[in-house]
Protein backbone atom coordinates (compact mmCIF):
# COMPACT_ATOMS: atom_id res chain seq x y z
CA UNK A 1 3.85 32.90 20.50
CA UNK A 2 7.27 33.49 19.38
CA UNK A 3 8.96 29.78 18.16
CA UNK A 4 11.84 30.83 16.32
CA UNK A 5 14.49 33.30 17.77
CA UNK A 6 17.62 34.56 16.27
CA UNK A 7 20.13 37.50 16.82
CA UNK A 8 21.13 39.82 14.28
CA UNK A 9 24.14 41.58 14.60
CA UNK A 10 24.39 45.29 12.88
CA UNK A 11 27.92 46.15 11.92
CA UNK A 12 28.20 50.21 11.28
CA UNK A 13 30.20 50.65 7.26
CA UNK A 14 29.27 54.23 7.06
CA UNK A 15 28.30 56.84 9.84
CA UNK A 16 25.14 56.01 11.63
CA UNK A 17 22.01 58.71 12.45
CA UNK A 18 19.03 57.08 13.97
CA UNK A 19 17.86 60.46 15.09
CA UNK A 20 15.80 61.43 18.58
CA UNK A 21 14.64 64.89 17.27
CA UNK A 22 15.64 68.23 18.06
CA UNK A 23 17.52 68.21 21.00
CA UNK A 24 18.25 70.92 23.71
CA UNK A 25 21.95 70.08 24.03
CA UNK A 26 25.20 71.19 22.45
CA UNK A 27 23.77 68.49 19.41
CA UNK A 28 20.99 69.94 17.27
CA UNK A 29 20.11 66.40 15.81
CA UNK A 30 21.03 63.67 18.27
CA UNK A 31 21.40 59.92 17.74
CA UNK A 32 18.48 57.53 19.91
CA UNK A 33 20.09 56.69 23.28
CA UNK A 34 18.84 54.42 26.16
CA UNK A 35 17.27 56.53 28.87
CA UNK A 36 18.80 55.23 31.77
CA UNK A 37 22.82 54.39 30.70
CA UNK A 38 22.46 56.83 27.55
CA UNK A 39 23.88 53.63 25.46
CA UNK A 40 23.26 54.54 21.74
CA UNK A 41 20.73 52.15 20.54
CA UNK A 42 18.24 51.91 17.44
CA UNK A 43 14.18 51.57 18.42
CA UNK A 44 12.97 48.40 17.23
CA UNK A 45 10.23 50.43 14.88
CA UNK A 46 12.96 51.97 12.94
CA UNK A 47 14.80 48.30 12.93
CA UNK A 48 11.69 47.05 11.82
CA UNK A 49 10.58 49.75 8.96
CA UNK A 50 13.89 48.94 7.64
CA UNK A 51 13.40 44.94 7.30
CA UNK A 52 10.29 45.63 6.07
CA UNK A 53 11.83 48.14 3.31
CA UNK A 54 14.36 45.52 2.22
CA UNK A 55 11.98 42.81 1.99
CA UNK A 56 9.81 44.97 -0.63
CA UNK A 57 12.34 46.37 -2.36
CA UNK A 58 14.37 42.98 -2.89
CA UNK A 59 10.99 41.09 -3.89
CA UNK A 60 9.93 44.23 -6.29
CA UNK A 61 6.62 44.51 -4.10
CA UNK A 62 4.34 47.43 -3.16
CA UNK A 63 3.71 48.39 0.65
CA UNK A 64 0.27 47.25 0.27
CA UNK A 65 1.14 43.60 -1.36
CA UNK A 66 -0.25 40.76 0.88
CA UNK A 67 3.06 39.26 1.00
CA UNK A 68 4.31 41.83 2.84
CA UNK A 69 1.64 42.28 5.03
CA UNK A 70 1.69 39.16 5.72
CA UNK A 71 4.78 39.33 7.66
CA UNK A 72 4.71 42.69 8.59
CA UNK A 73 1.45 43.21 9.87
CA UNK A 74 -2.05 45.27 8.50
CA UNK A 75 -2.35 48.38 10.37
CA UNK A 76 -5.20 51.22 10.17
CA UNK A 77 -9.01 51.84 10.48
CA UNK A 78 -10.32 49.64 7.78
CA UNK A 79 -10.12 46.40 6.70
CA UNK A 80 -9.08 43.21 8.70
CA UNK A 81 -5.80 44.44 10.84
CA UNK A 82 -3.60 41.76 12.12
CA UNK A 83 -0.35 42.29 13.73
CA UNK A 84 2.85 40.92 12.02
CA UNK A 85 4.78 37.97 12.22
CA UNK A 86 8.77 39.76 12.06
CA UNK A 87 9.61 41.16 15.63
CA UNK A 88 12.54 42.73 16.01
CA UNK A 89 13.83 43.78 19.38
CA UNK A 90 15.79 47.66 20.08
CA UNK A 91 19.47 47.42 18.72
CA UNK A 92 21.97 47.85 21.69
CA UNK A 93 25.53 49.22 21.21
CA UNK A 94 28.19 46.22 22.18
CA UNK A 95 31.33 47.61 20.65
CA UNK A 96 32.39 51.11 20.26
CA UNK A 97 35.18 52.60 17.87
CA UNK A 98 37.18 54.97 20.43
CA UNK A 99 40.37 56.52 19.10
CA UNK A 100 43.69 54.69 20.01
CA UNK A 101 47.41 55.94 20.65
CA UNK A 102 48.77 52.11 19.63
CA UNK A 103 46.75 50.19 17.25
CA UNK A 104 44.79 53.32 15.83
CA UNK A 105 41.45 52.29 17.24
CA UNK A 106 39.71 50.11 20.20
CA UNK A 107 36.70 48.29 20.17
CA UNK A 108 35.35 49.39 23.66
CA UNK A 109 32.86 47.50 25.49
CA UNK A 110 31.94 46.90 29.36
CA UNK A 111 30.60 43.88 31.29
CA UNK A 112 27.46 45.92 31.82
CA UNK A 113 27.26 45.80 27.96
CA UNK A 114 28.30 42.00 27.75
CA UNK A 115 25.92 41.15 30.10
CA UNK A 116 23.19 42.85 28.36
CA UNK A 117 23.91 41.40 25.13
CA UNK A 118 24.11 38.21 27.18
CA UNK A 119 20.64 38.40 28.62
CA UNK A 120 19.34 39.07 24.80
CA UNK A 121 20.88 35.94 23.95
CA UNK A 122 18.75 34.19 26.19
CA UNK A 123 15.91 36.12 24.93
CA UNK A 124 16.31 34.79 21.99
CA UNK A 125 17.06 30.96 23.07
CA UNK A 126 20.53 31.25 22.43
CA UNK A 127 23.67 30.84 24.08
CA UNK A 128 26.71 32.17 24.26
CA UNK A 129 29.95 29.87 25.82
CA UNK A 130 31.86 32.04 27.23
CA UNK A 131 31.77 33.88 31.01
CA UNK A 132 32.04 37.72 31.74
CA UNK A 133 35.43 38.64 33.41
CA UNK A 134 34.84 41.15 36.68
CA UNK A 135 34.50 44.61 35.97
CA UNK A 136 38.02 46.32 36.06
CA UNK A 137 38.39 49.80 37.83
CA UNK A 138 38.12 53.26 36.70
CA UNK A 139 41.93 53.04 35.98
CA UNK A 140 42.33 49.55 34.40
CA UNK A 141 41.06 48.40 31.10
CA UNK A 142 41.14 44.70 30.71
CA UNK A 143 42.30 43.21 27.25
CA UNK A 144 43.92 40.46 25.13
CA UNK A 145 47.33 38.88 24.35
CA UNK A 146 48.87 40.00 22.79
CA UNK A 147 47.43 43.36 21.42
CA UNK A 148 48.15 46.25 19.51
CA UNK A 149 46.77 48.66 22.13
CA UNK A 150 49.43 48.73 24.31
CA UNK A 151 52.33 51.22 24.99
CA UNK A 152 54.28 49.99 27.71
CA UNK A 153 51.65 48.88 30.76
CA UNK A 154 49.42 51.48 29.31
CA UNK A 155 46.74 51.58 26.36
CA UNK A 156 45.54 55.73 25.62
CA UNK A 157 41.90 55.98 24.09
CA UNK A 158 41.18 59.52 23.22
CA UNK A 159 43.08 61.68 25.84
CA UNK A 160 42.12 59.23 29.03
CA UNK A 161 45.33 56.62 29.92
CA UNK A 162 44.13 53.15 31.57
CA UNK A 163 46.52 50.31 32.85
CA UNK A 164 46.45 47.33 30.56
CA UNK A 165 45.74 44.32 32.18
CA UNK A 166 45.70 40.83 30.67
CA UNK A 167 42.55 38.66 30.89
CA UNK A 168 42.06 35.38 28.95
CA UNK A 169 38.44 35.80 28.69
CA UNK A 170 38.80 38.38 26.95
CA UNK A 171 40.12 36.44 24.08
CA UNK A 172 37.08 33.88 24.41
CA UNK A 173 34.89 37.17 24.24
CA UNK A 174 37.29 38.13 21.14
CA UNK A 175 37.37 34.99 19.54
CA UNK A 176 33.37 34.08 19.83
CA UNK A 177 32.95 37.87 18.23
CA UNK A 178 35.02 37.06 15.32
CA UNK A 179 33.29 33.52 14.46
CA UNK A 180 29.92 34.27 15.04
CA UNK A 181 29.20 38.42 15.55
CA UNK A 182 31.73 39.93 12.54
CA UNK A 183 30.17 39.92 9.17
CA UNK A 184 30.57 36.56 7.58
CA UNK A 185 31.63 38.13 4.37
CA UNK A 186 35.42 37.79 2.32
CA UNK A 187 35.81 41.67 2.43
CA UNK A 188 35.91 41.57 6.69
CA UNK A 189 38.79 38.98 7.33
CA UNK A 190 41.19 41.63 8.39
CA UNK A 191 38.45 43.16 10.69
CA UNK A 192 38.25 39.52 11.79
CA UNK A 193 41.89 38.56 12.47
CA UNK A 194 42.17 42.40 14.15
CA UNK A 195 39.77 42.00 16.95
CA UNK A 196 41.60 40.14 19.12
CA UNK A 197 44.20 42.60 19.32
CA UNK A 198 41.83 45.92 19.59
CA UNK A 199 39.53 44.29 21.90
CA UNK A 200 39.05 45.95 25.59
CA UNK A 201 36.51 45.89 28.50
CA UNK A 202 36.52 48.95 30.34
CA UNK A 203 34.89 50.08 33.50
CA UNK A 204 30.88 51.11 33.20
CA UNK A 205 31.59 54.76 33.81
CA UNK A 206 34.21 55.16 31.40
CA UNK A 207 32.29 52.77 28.38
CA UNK A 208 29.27 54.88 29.06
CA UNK A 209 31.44 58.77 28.97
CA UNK A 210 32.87 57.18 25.77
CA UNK A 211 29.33 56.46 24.59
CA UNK A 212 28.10 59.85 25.36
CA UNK A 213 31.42 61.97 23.83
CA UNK A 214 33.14 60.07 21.39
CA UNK A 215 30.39 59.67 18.93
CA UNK A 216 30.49 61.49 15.49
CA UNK A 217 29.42 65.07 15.25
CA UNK A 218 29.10 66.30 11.43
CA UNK A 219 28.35 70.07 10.89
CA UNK A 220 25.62 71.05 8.12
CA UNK A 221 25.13 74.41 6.34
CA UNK A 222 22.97 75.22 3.69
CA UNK A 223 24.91 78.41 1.72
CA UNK A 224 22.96 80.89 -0.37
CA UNK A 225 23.70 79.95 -3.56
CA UNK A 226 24.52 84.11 -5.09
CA UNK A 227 26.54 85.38 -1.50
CA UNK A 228 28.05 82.15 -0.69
CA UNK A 229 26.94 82.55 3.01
CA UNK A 230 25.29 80.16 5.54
CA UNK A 231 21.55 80.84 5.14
CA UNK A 232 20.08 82.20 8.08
CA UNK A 233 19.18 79.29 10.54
CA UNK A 234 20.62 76.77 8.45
CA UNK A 235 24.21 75.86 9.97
CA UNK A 236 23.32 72.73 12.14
CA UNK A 237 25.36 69.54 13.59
CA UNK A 238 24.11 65.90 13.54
CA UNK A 239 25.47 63.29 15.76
CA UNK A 240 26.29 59.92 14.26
CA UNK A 241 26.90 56.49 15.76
CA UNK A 242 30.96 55.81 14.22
CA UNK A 243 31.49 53.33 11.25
CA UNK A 244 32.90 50.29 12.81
CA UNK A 245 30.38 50.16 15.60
CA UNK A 246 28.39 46.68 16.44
CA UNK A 247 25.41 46.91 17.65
CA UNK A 248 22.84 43.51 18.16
CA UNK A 249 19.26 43.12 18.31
CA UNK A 250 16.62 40.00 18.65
CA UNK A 251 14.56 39.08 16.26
CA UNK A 252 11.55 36.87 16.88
CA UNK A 253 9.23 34.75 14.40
CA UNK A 254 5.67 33.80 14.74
CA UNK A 255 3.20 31.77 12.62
CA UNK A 256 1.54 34.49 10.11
CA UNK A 257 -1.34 35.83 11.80
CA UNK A 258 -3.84 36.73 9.16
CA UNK A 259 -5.82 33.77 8.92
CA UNK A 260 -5.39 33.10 5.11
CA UNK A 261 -1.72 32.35 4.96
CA UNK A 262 -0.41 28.57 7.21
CA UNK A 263 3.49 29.39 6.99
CA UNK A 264 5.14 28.56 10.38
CA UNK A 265 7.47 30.59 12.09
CA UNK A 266 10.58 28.87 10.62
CA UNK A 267 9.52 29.46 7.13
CA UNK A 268 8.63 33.45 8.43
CA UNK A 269 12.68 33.46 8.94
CA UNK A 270 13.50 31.78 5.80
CA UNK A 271 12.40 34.51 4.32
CA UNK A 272 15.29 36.87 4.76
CA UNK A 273 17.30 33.60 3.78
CA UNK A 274 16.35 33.40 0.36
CA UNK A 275 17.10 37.68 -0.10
CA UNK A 276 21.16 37.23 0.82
CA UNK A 277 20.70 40.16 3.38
CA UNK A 278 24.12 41.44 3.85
CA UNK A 279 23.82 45.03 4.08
CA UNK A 280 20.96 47.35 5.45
CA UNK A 281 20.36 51.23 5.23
CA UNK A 282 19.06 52.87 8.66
CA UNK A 283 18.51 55.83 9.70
CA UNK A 284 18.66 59.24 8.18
CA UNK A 285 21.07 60.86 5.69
CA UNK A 286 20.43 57.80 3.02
CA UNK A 287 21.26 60.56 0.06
CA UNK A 288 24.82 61.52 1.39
CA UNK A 289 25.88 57.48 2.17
CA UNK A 290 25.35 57.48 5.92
CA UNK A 291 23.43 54.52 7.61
CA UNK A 292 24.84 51.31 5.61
CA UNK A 293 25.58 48.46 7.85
CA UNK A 294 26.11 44.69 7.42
CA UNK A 295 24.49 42.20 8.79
CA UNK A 296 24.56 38.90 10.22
CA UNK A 297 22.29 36.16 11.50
CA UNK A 298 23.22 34.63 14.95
CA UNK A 299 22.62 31.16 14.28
CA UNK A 300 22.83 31.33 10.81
CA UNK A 301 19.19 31.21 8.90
CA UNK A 302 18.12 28.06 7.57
CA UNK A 303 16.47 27.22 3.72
CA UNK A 304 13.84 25.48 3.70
């Protein structure tokens, strides 16, 4: 039984490759995507290998410390197993970087999106205040005012025009992001004040064609060291979720289950309190800087 819930936000510093294998596309090493919208998202195992990394690391513990078991879970063919007391839920994309004529970028998002992140909120016994406008058309994009996207009665995002249309809830949307999604750290106040005027909902089709072709595609050789010349087979391209991506995922508490240890679920969460967790590394690439992201607690974690 899950009795405390929260929502952790994921905000993308450096490119992101949470990686689905070999793939038969144009890609050679695509990012994890959700099989029916082909949203990018992050698999709650990798999510939760990564917690589980940053608790042991932080707390200068081994893998096989009963701390971290404790909270983690005991897995394998010997010995007592017990499952573990952290559950994270899959990471879901809710706003995506997309190239900008006016303003340089736009946070992209849909109500397909907002509603999904709205029906993880009440996954995790939360709430958000604010209401979900109606879907604008394929030609319309809806967004705040003022902004910085928009040229005229137009904003441009990559090489696709849309007409801009007004929409007060999209500054509720904008404003709730900024106090409660956007990393609560000194270093993001311009990212904070700027979201209001880069915000925009679009229509499902074109969130989802942005999701699918405006990603990150990085191009990887390995050169023979004496001719200077790609290796044979080695030339390669990895697709990466772009910096400045949010993504959001839930993340439930139970009592430790290994019959030895009484903490409740509350003190389970406090946990991550105590370590300061601003800043996680997913994903692959961790030697050439990709994967950082910061994070933040939706409501805030307690101390006990």
């Amino acid at each position: 039984m899950f009795t405390e819930k929260r929502i952790v936000f994921l905000y993308v510093e450096t490119p992101l490759h949470v990686g689905a294998g070999r793939g038969a596309g144009a890609v050679d090493l695509p990012i994890q995507r959700e099989r029916v919208t082909g949203y990018p998202m992050v698999q709650a195992a990798g999510l939760k290998g990564c917690l589980r990394a940053a608790y042991r690391d932080e707390n200068k513990l081994s893998d096989e410390d009963e701390k971290v078991k404790a909270l983690f879970g005991q897995a394998g063919d010997k010995g007592d197993n017990y499952a573990g007391a952290i559950v994270p839920g899959d990471a879901r994309i809710l706003l995506l970087p997309v190239r900008s004529l006016a303003g340089v970028f736009a946070w992209a998002t849909s109500c397909h999106a907002l509603a999904s992140f709205q029906r993880a909120t009440r996954l995790a016994a939360q709430e958000v205040k604010w209401t979900i406008p109606v879907s604008p058309s394929k030609e319309n994009a809806l967004v705040c005012k003022p902004n910085d996207l928009q040229i005229d009665q137009n904003i441009v995002l990559e090489e696709f025009s849309f007409t801009a249309k007004d929409s007060v809830q999209v500054n509720e949307i904008a404003k709730w992001l900024k106090e409660n999604a956007l990393p609560a750290l000194p270093e993001y106040s311009y990212w904070k004040e700027s979201i209001s005027k880069r915000l925009c909902i679009l229509s499902e089709d074109a969130f989802r064609d942005f999701c699918l072709y405006a990603t990150e595609v990085q191009t990887h050789v390995n050169l023979d060291p004496k001719k200077k010349t790609v290796k044979k087979g080695a030339l390669w391209t990895t697709e990466s979720l772009p910096t400045d991506s949010l993504l959001y995922a839930p993340l439930m508490a139970s009592p430790v289950r290994n019959g030895k240890d009484v903490r409740e679920a509350s003190a389970v969460l406090n946990e991550f309190d105590t370590l300061n967790l601003t800043h996680l590394q997913l994903g692959g690439d961790e030697t050439t800087g990709q994967g950082w992201v910061a994070t933040r607690f939706y409501p805030g974690l307690k101390k006990a």
